[in-house]
PDB file of N, CA and C in Angstrom:
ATOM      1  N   UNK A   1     -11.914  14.619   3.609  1.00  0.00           N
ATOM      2  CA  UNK A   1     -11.498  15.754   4.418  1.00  0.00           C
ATOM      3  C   UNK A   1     -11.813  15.455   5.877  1.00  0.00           C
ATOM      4  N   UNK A   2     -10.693  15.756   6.778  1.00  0.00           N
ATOM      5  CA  UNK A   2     -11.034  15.292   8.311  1.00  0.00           C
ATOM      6  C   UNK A   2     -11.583  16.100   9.126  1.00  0.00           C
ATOM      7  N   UNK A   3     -12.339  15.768   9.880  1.00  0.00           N
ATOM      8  CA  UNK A   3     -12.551  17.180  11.104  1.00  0.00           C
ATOM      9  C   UNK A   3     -12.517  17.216  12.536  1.00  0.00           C
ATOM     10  N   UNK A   4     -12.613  17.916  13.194  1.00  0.00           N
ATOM     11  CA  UNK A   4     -12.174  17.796  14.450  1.00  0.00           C
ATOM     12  C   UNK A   4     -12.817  17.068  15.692  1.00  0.00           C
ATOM     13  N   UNK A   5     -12.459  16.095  16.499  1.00  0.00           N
ATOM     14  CA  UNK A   5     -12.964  15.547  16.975  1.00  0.00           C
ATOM     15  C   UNK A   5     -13.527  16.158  18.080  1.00  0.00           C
ATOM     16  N   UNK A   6     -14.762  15.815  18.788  1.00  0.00           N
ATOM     17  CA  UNK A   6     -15.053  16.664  19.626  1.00  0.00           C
ATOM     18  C   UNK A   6     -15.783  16.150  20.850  1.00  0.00           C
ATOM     19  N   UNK A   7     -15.117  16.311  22.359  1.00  0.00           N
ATOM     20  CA  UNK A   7     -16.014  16.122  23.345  1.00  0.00           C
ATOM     21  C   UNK A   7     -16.587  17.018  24.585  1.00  0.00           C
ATOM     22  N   UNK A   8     -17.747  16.223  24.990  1.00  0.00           N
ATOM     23  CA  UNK A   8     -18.349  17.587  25.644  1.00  0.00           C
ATOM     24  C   UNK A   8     -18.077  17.013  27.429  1.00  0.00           C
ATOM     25  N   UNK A   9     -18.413  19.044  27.727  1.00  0.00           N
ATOM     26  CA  UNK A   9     -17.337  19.207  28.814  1.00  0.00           C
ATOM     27  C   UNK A   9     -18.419  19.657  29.568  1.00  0.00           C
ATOM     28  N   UNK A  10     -18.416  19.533  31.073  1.00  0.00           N
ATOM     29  CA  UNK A  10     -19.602  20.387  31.917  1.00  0.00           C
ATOM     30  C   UNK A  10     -19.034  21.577  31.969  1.00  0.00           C
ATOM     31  N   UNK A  11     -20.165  22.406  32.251  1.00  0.00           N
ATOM     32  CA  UNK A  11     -19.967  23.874  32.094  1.00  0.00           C
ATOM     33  C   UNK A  11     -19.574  24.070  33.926  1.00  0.00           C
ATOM     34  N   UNK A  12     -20.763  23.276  34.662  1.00  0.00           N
ATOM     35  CA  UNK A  12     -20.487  23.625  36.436  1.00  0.00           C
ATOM     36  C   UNK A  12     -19.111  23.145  36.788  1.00  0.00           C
ATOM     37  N   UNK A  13     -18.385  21.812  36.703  1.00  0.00           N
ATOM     38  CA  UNK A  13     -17.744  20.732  37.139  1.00  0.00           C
ATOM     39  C   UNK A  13     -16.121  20.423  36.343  1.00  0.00           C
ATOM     40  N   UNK A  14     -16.564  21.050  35.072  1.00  0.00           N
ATOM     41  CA  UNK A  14     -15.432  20.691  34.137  1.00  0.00           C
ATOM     42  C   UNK A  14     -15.332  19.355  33.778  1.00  0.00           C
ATOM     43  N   UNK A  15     -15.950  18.282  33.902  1.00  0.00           N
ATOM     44  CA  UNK A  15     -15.761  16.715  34.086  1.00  0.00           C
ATOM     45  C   UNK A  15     -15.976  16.707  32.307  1.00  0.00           C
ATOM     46  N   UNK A  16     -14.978  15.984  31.859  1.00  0.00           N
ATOM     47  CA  UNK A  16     -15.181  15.774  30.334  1.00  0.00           C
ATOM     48  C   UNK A  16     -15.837  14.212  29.770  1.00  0.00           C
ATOM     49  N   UNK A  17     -16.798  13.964  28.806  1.00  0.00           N
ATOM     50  CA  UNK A  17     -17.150  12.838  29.123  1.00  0.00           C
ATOM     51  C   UNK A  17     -17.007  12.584  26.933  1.00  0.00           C
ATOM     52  N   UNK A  18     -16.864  11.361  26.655  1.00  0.00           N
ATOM     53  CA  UNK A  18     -17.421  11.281  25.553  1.00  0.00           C
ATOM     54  C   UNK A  18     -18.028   9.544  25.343  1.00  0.00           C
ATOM     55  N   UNK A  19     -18.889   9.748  25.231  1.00  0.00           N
ATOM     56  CA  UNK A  19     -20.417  10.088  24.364  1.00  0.00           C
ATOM     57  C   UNK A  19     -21.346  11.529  25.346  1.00  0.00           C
ATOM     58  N   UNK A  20     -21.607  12.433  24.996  1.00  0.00           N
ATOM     59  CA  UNK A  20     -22.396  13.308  25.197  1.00  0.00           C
ATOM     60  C   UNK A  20     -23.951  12.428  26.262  1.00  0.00           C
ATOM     61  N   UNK A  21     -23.807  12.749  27.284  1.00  0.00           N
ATOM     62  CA  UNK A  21     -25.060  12.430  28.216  1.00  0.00           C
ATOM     63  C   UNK A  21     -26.191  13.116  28.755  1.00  0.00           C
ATOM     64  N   UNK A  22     -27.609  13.521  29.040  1.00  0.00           N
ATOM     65  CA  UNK A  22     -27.834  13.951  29.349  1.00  0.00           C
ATOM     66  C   UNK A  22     -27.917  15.345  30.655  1.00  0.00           C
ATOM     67  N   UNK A  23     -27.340  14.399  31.738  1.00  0.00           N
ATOM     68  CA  UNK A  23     -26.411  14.875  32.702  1.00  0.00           C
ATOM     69  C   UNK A  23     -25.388  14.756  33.159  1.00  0.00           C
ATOM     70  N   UNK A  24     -24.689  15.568  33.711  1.00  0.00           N
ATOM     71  CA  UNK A  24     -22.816  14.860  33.965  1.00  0.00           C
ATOM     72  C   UNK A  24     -22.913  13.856  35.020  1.00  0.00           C
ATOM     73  N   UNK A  25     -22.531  12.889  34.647  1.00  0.00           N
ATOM     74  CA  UNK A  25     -22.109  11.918  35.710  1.00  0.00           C
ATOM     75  C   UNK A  25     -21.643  12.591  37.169  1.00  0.00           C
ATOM     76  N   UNK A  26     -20.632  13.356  36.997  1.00  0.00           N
ATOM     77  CA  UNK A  26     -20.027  13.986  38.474  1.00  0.00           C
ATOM     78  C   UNK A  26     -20.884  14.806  39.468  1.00  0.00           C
ATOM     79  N   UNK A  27     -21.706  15.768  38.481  1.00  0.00           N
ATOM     80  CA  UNK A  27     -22.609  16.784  39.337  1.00  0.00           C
ATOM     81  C   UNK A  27     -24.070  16.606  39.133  1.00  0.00           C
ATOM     82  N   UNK A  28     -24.243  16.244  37.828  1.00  0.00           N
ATOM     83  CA  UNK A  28     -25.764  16.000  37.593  1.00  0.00           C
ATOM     84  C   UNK A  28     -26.415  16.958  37.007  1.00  0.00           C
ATOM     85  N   UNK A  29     -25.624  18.228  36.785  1.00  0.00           N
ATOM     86  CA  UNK A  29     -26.056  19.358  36.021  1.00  0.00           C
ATOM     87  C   UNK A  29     -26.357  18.819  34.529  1.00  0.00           C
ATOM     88  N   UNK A  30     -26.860  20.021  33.632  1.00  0.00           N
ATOM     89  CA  UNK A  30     -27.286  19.570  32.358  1.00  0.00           C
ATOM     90  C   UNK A  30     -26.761  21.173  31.496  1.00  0.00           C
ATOM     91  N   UNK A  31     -25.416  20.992  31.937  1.00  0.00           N
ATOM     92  CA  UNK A  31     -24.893  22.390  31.019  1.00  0.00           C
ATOM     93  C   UNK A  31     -23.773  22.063  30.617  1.00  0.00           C
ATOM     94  N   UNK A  32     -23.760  22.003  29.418  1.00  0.00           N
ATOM     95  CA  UNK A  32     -22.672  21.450  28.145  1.00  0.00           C
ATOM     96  C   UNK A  32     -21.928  22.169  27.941  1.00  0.00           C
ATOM     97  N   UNK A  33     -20.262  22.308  27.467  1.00  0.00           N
ATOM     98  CA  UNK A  33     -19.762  22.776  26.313  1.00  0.00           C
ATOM     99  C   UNK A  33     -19.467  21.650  26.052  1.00  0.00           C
ATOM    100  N   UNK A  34     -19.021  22.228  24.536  1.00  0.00           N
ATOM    101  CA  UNK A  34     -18.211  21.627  23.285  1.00  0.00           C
ATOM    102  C   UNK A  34     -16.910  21.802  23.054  1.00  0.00           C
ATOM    103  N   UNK A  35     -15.655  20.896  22.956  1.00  0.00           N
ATOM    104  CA  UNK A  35     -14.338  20.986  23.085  1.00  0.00           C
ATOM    105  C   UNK A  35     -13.367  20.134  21.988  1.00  0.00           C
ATOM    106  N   UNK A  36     -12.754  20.755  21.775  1.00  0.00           N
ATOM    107  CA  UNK A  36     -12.126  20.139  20.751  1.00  0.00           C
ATOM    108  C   UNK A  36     -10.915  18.886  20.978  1.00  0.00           C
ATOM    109  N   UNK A  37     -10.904  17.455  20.882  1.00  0.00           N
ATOM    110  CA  UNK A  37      -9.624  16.950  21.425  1.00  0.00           C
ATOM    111  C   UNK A  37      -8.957  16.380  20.072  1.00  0.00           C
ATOM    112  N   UNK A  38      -7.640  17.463  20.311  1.00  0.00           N
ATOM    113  CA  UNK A  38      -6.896  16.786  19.111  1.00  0.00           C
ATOM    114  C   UNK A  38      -5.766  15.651  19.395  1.00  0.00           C
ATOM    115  N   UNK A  39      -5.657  15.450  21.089  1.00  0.00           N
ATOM    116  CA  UNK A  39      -3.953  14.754  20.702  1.00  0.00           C
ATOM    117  C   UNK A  39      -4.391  13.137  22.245  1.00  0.00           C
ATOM    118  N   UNK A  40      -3.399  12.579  22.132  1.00  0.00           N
ATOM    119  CA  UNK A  40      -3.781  11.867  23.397  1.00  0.00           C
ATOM    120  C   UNK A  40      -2.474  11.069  23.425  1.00  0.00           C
ATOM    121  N   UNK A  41      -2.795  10.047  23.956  1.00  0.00           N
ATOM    122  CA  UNK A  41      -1.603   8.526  24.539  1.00  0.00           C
ATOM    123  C   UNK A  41      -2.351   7.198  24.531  1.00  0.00           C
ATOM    124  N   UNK A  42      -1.791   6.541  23.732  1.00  0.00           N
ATOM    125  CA  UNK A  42      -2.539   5.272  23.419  1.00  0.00           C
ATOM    126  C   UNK A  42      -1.986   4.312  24.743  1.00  0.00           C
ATOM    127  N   UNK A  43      -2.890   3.770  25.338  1.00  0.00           N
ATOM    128  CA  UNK A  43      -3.136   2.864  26.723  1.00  0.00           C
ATOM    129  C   UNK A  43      -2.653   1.324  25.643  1.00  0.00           C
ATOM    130  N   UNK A  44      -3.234   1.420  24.532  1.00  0.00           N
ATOM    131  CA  UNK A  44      -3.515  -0.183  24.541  1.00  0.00           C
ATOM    132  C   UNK A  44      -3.927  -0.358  22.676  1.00  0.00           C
ATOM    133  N   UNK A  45      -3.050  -0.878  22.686  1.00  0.00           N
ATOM    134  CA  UNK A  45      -3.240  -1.601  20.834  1.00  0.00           C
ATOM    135  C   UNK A  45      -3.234  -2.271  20.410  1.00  0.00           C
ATOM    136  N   UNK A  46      -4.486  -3.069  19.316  1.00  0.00           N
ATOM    137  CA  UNK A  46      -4.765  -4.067  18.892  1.00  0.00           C
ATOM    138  C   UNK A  46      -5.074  -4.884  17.603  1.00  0.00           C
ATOM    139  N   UNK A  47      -5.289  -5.566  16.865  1.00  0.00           N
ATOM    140  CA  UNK A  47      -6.145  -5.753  16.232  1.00  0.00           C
ATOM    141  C   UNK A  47      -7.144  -7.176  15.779  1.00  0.00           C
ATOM    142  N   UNK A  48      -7.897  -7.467  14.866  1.00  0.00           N
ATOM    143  CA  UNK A  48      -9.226  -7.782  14.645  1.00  0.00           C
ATOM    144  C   UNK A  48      -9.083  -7.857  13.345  1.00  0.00           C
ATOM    145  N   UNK A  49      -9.982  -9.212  12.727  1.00  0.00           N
ATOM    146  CA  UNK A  49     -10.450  -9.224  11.448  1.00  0.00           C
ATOM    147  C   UNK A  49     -11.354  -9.081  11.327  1.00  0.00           C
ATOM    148  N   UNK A  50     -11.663  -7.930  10.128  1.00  0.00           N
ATOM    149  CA  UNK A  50     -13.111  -7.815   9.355  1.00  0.00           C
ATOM    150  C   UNK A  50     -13.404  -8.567   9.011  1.00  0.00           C
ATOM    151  N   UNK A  51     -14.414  -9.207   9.594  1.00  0.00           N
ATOM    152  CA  UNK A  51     -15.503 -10.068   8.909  1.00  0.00           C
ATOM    153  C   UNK A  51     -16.153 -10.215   7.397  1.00  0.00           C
ATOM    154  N   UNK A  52     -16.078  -9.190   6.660  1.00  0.00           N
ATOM    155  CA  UNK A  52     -16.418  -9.080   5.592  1.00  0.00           C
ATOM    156  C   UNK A  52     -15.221  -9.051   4.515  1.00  0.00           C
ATOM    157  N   UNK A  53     -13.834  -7.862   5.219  1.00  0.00           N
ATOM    158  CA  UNK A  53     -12.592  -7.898   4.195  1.00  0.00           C
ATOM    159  C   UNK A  53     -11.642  -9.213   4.038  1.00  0.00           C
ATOM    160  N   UNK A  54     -12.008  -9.944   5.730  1.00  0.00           N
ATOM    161  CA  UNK A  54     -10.731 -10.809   6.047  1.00  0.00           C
ATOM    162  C   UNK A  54      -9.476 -10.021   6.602  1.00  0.00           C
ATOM    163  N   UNK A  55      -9.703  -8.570   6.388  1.00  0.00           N
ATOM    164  CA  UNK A  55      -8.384  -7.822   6.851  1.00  0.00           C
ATOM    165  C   UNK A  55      -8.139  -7.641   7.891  1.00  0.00           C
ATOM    166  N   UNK A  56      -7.281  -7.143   8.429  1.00  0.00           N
ATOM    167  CA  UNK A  56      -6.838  -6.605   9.814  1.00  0.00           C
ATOM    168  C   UNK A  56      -7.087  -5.642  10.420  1.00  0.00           C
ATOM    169  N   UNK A  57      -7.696  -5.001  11.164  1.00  0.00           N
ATOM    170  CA  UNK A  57      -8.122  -3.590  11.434  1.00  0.00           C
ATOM    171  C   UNK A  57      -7.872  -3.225  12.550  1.00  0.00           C
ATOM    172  N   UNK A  58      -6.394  -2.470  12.548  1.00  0.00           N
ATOM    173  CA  UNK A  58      -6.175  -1.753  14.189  1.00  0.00           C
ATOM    174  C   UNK A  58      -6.835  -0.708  14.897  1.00  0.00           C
ATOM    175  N   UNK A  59      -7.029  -1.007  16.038  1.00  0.00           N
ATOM    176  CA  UNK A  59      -7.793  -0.285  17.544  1.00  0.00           C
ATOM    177  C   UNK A  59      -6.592   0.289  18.289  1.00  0.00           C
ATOM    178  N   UNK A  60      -6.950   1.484  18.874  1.00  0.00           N
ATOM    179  CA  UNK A  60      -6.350   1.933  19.671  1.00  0.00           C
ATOM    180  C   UNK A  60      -7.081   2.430  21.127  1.00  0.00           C
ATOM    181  N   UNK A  61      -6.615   2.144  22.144  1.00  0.00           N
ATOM    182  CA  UNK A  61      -7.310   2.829  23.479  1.00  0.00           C
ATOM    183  C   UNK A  61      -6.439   4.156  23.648  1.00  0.00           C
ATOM    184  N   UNK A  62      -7.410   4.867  23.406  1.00  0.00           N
ATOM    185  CA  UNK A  62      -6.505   6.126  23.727  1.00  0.00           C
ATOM    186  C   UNK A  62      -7.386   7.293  24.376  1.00  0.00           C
ATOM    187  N   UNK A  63      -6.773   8.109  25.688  1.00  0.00           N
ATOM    188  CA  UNK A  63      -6.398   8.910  26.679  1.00  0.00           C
ATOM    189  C   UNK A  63      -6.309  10.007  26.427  1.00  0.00           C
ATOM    190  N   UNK A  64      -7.713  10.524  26.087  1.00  0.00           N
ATOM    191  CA  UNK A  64      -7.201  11.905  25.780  1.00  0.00           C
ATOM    192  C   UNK A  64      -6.161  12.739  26.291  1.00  0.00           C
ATOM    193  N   UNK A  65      -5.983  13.763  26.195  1.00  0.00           N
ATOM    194  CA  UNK A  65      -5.175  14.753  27.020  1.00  0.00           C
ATOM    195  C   UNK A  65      -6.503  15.662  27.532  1.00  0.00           C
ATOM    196  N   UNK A  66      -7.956  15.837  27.321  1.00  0.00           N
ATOM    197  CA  UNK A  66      -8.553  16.539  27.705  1.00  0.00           C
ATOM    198  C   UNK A  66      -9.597  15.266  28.990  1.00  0.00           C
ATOM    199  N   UNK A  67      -9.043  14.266  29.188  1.00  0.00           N
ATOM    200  CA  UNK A  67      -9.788  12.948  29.727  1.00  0.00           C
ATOM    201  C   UNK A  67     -10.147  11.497  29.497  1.00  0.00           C
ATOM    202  N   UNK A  68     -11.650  11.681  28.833  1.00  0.00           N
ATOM    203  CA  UNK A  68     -11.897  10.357  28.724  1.00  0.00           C
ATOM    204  C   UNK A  68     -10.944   9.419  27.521  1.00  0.00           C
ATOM    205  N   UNK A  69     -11.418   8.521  27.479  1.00  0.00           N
ATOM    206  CA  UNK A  69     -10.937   7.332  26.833  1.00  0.00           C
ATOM    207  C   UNK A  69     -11.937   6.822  25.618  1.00  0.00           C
ATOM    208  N   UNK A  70     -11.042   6.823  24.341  1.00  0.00           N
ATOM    209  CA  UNK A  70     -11.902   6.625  23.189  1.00  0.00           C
ATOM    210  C   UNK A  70     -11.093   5.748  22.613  1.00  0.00           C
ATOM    211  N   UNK A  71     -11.770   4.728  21.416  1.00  0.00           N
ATOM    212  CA  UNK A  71     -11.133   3.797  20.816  1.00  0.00           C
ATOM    213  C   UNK A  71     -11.402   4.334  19.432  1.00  0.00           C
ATOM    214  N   UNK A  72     -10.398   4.258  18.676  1.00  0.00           N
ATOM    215  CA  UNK A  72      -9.829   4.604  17.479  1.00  0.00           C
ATOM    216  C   UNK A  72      -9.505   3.971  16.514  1.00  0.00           C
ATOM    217  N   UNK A  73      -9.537   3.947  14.871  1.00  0.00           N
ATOM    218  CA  UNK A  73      -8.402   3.116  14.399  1.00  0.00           C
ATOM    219  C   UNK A  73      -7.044   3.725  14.460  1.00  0.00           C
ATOM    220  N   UNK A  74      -6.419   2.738  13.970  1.00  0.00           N
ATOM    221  CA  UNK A  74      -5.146   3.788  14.051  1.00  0.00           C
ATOM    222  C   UNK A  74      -4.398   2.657  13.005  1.00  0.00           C
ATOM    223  N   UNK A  75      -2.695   3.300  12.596  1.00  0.00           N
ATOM    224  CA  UNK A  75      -1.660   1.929  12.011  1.00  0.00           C
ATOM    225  C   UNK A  75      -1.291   1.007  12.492  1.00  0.00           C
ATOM    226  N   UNK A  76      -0.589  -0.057  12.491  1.00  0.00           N
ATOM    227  CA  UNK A  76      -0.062  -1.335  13.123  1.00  0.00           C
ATOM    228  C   UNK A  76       1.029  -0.822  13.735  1.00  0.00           C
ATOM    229  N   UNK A  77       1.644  -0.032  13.668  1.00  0.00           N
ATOM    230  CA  UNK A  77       3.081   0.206  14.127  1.00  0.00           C
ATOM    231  C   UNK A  77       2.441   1.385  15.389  1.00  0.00           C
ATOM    232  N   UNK A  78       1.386   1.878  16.019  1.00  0.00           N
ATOM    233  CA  UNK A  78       1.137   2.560  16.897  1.00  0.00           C
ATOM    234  C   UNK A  78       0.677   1.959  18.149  1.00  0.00           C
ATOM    235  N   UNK A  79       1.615   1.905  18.845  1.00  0.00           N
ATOM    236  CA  UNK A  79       1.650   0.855  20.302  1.00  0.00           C
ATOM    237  C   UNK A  79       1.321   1.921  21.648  1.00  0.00           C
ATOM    238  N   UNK A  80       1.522   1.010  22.622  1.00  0.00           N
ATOM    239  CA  UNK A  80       0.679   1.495  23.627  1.00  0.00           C
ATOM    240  C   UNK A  80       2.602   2.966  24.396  1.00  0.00           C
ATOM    241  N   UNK A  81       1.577   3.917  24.773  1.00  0.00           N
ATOM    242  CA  UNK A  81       2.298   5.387  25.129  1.00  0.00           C
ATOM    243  C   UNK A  81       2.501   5.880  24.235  1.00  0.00           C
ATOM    244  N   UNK A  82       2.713   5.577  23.171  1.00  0.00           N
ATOM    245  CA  UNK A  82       2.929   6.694  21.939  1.00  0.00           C
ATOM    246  C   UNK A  82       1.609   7.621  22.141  1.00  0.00           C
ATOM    247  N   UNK A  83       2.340   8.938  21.500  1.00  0.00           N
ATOM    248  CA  UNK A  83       1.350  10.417  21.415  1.00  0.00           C
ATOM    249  C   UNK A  83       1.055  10.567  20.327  1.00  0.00           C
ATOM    250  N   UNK A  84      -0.845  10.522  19.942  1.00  0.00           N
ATOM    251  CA  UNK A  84      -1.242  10.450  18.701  1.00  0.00           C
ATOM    252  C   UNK A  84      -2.294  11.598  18.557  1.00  0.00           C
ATOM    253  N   UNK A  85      -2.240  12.072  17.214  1.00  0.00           N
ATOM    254  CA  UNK A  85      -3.234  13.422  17.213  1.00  0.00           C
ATOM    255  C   UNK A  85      -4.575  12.212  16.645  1.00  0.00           C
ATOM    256  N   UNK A  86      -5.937  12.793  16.750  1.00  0.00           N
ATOM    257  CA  UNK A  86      -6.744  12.416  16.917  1.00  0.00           C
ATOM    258  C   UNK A  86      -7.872  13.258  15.429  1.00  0.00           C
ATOM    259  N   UNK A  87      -8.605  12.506  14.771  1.00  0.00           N
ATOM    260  CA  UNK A  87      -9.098  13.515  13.705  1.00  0.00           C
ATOM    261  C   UNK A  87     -10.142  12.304  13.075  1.00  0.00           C
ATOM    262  N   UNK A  88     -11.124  13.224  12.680  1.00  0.00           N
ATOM    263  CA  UNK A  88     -12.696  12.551  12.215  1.00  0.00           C
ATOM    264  C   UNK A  88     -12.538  12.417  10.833  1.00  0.00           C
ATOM    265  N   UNK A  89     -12.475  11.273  10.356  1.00  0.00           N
ATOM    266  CA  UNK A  89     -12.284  10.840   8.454  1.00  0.00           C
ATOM    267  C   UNK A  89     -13.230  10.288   7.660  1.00  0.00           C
ATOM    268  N   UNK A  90     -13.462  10.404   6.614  1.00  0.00           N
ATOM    269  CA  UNK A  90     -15.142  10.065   6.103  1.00  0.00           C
ATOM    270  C   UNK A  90     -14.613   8.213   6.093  1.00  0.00           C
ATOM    271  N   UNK A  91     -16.170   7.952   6.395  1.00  0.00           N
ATOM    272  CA  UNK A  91     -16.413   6.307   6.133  1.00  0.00           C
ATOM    273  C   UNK A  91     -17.333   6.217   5.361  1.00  0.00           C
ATOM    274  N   UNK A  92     -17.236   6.922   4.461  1.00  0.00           N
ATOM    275  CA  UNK A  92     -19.215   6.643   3.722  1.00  0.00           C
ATOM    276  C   UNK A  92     -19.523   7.955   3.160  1.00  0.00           C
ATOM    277  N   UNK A  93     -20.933   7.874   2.913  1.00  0.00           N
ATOM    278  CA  UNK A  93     -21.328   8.934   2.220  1.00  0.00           C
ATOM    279  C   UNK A  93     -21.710  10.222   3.595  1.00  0.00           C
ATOM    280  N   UNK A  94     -22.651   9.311   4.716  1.00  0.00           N
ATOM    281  CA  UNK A  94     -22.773   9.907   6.159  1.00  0.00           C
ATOM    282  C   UNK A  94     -21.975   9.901   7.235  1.00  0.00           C
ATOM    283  N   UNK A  95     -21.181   9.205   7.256  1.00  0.00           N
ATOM    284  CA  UNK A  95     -20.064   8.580   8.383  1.00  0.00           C
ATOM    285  C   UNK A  95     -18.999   8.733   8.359  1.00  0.00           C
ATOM    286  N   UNK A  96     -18.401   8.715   9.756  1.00  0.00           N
ATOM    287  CA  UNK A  96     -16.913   9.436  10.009  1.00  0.00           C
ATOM    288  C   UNK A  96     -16.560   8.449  11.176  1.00  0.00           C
ATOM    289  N   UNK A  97     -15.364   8.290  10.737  1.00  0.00           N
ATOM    290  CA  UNK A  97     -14.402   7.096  11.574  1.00  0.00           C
ATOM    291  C   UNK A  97     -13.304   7.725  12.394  1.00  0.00           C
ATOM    292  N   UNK A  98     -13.164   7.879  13.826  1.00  0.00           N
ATOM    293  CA  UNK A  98     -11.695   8.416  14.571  1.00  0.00           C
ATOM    294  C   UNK A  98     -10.468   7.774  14.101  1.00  0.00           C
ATOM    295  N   UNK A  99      -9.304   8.395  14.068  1.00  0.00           N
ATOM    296  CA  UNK A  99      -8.416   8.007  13.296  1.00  0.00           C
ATOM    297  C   UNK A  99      -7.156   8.351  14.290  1.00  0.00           C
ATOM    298  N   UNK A 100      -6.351   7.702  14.882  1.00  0.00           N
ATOM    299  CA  UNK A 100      -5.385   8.059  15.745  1.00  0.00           C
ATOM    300  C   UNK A 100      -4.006   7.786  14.781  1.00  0.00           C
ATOM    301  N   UNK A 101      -3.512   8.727  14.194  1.00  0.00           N
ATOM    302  CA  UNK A 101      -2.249   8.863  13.933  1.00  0.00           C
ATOM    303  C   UNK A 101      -1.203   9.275  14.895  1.00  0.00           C
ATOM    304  N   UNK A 102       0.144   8.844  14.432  1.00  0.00           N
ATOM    305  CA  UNK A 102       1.595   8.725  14.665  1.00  0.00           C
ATOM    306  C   UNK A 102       1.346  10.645  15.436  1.00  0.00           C
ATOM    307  N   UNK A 103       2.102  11.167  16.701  1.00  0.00           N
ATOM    308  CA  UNK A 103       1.881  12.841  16.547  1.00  0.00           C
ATOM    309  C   UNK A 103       3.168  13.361  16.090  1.00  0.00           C
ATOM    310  N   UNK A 104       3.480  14.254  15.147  1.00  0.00           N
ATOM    311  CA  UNK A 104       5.029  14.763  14.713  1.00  0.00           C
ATOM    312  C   UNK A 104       5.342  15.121  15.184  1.00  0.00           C
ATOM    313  N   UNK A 105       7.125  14.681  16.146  1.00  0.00           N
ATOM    314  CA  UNK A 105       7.800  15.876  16.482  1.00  0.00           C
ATOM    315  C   UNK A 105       7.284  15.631  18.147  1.00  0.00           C
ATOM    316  N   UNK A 106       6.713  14.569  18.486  1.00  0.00           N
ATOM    317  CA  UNK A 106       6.403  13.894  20.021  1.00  0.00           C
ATOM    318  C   UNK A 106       7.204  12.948  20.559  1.00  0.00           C
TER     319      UNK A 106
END
Protein backbone atom coordinates (compact mmCIF):
# COMPACT_ATOMS: atom_id res chain seq x y z
CA UNK A 1 0.00 0.00 0.00
CA UNK A 2 1.53 3.49 -1.04
CA UNK A 3 1.56 6.69 0.80
CA UNK A 4 2.03 10.05 0.34
CA UNK A 5 5.12 11.56 -0.15
CA UNK A 6 5.99 14.33 1.90
CA UNK A 7 8.13 17.55 2.14
CA UNK A 8 8.68 20.11 4.60
CA UNK A 9 7.99 23.69 4.00
CA UNK A 10 9.03 26.90 6.19
CA UNK A 11 6.32 28.30 7.93
CA UNK A 12 8.25 32.23 7.82
CA UNK A 13 9.75 31.98 4.07
CA UNK A 14 7.78 29.28 2.29
CA UNK A 15 11.23 27.79 0.96
CA UNK A 16 10.48 23.98 0.47
CA UNK A 17 13.35 21.70 1.18
CA UNK A 18 13.54 17.81 1.18
CA UNK A 19 15.40 16.12 3.53
CA UNK A 20 13.82 17.96 6.55
CA UNK A 21 16.73 20.33 8.27
CA UNK A 22 17.01 21.79 11.28
CA UNK A 23 16.79 25.32 10.00
CA UNK A 24 15.72 26.67 6.60
CA UNK A 25 18.49 27.27 4.56
CA UNK A 26 16.83 30.69 3.21
CA UNK A 27 15.88 32.38 6.60
CA UNK A 28 17.27 30.32 9.33
CA UNK A 29 14.03 30.04 11.15
CA UNK A 30 13.11 26.64 12.76
CA UNK A 31 9.27 26.52 11.90
CA UNK A 32 8.13 23.62 9.82
CA UNK A 33 5.16 22.53 7.93
CA UNK A 34 4.42 19.37 6.39
CA UNK A 35 3.25 19.14 2.65
CA UNK A 36 2.22 16.77 0.56
CA UNK A 37 4.07 16.37 -3.09
CA UNK A 38 2.26 14.29 -5.37
CA UNK A 39 3.26 15.19 -9.05
CA UNK A 40 6.54 16.67 -10.69
CA UNK A 41 8.81 16.64 -14.16
CA UNK A 42 11.55 14.38 -14.52
CA UNK A 43 14.96 16.57 -15.34
CA UNK A 44 16.92 13.42 -16.00
CA UNK A 45 16.72 9.47 -16.42
CA UNK A 46 18.76 6.70 -15.84
CA UNK A 47 19.84 3.55 -14.99
CA UNK A 48 22.29 1.19 -12.86
CA UNK A 49 22.91 -2.36 -11.99
CA UNK A 50 22.14 -3.94 -8.77
CA UNK A 51 24.88 -5.28 -7.48
CA UNK A 52 23.30 -8.06 -5.88
CA UNK A 53 20.21 -8.75 -8.70
CA UNK A 54 22.50 -7.98 -11.79
CA UNK A 55 19.28 -6.04 -12.77
CA UNK A 56 18.63 -2.77 -14.00
CA UNK A 57 17.20 -0.24 -11.78
CA UNK A 58 15.79 3.08 -13.09
CA UNK A 59 16.40 6.66 -11.40
CA UNK A 60 14.67 9.50 -12.03
CA UNK A 61 15.64 13.33 -11.21
CA UNK A 62 12.62 14.78 -10.62
CA UNK A 63 11.26 18.54 -9.90
CA UNK A 64 8.78 18.74 -7.84
CA UNK A 65 5.96 21.01 -8.64
CA UNK A 66 6.13 22.13 -4.93
CA UNK A 67 10.36 22.66 -5.51
CA UNK A 68 13.07 20.70 -4.55
CA UNK A 69 14.55 17.90 -6.45
CA UNK A 70 14.30 14.20 -5.47
CA UNK A 71 15.52 11.01 -7.06
CA UNK A 72 13.14 8.25 -7.54
CA UNK A 73 12.73 4.92 -9.10
CA UNK A 74 10.67 4.99 -11.73
CA UNK A 75 10.05 2.59 -15.42
CA UNK A 76 12.49 2.54 -18.33
CA UNK A 77 10.22 4.18 -20.66
CA UNK A 78 10.02 7.51 -18.24
CA UNK A 79 12.41 10.10 -19.78
CA UNK A 80 13.43 13.38 -19.01
CA UNK A 81 10.00 16.25 -19.04
CA UNK A 82 7.54 13.78 -18.72
CA UNK A 83 4.90 14.55 -15.70
CA UNK A 84 5.04 11.91 -13.04
CA UNK A 85 2.87 11.49 -9.86
CA UNK A 86 5.10 10.68 -7.06
CA UNK A 87 4.07 7.97 -4.12
CA UNK A 88 5.88 6.06 -1.10
CA UNK A 89 5.84 1.96 -1.76
CA UNK A 90 6.89 -0.65 0.77
CA UNK A 91 10.59 -2.03 0.38
CA UNK A 92 10.66 -4.30 3.32
CA UNK A 93 9.11 -4.98 6.34
CA UNK A 94 10.27 -1.03 7.61
CA UNK A 95 11.00 0.70 4.36
CA UNK A 96 9.51 2.68 1.68
CA UNK A 97 10.95 3.42 -1.72
CA UNK A 98 9.73 6.82 -3.96
CA UNK A 99 8.25 5.64 -6.96
CA UNK A 100 7.77 8.09 -9.95
CA UNK A 101 5.15 6.85 -12.26
CA UNK A 102 3.89 7.66 -15.87
CA UNK A 103 0.97 10.91 -14.65
CA UNK A 104 -2.61 10.04 -16.51
CA UNK A 105 -4.10 12.23 -18.75
CA UNK A 106 -0.63 14.75 -18.70
Amino acid sequence: MSQPFRITRCQLCDHAIFHPLPVCPRCGRRSWRSEVARHGTVEHATSRLDAQTGESVWLAEVRLDVGPLVTARCAPAVGAGERVCLALVPAGDTAFRLLASPQRGA
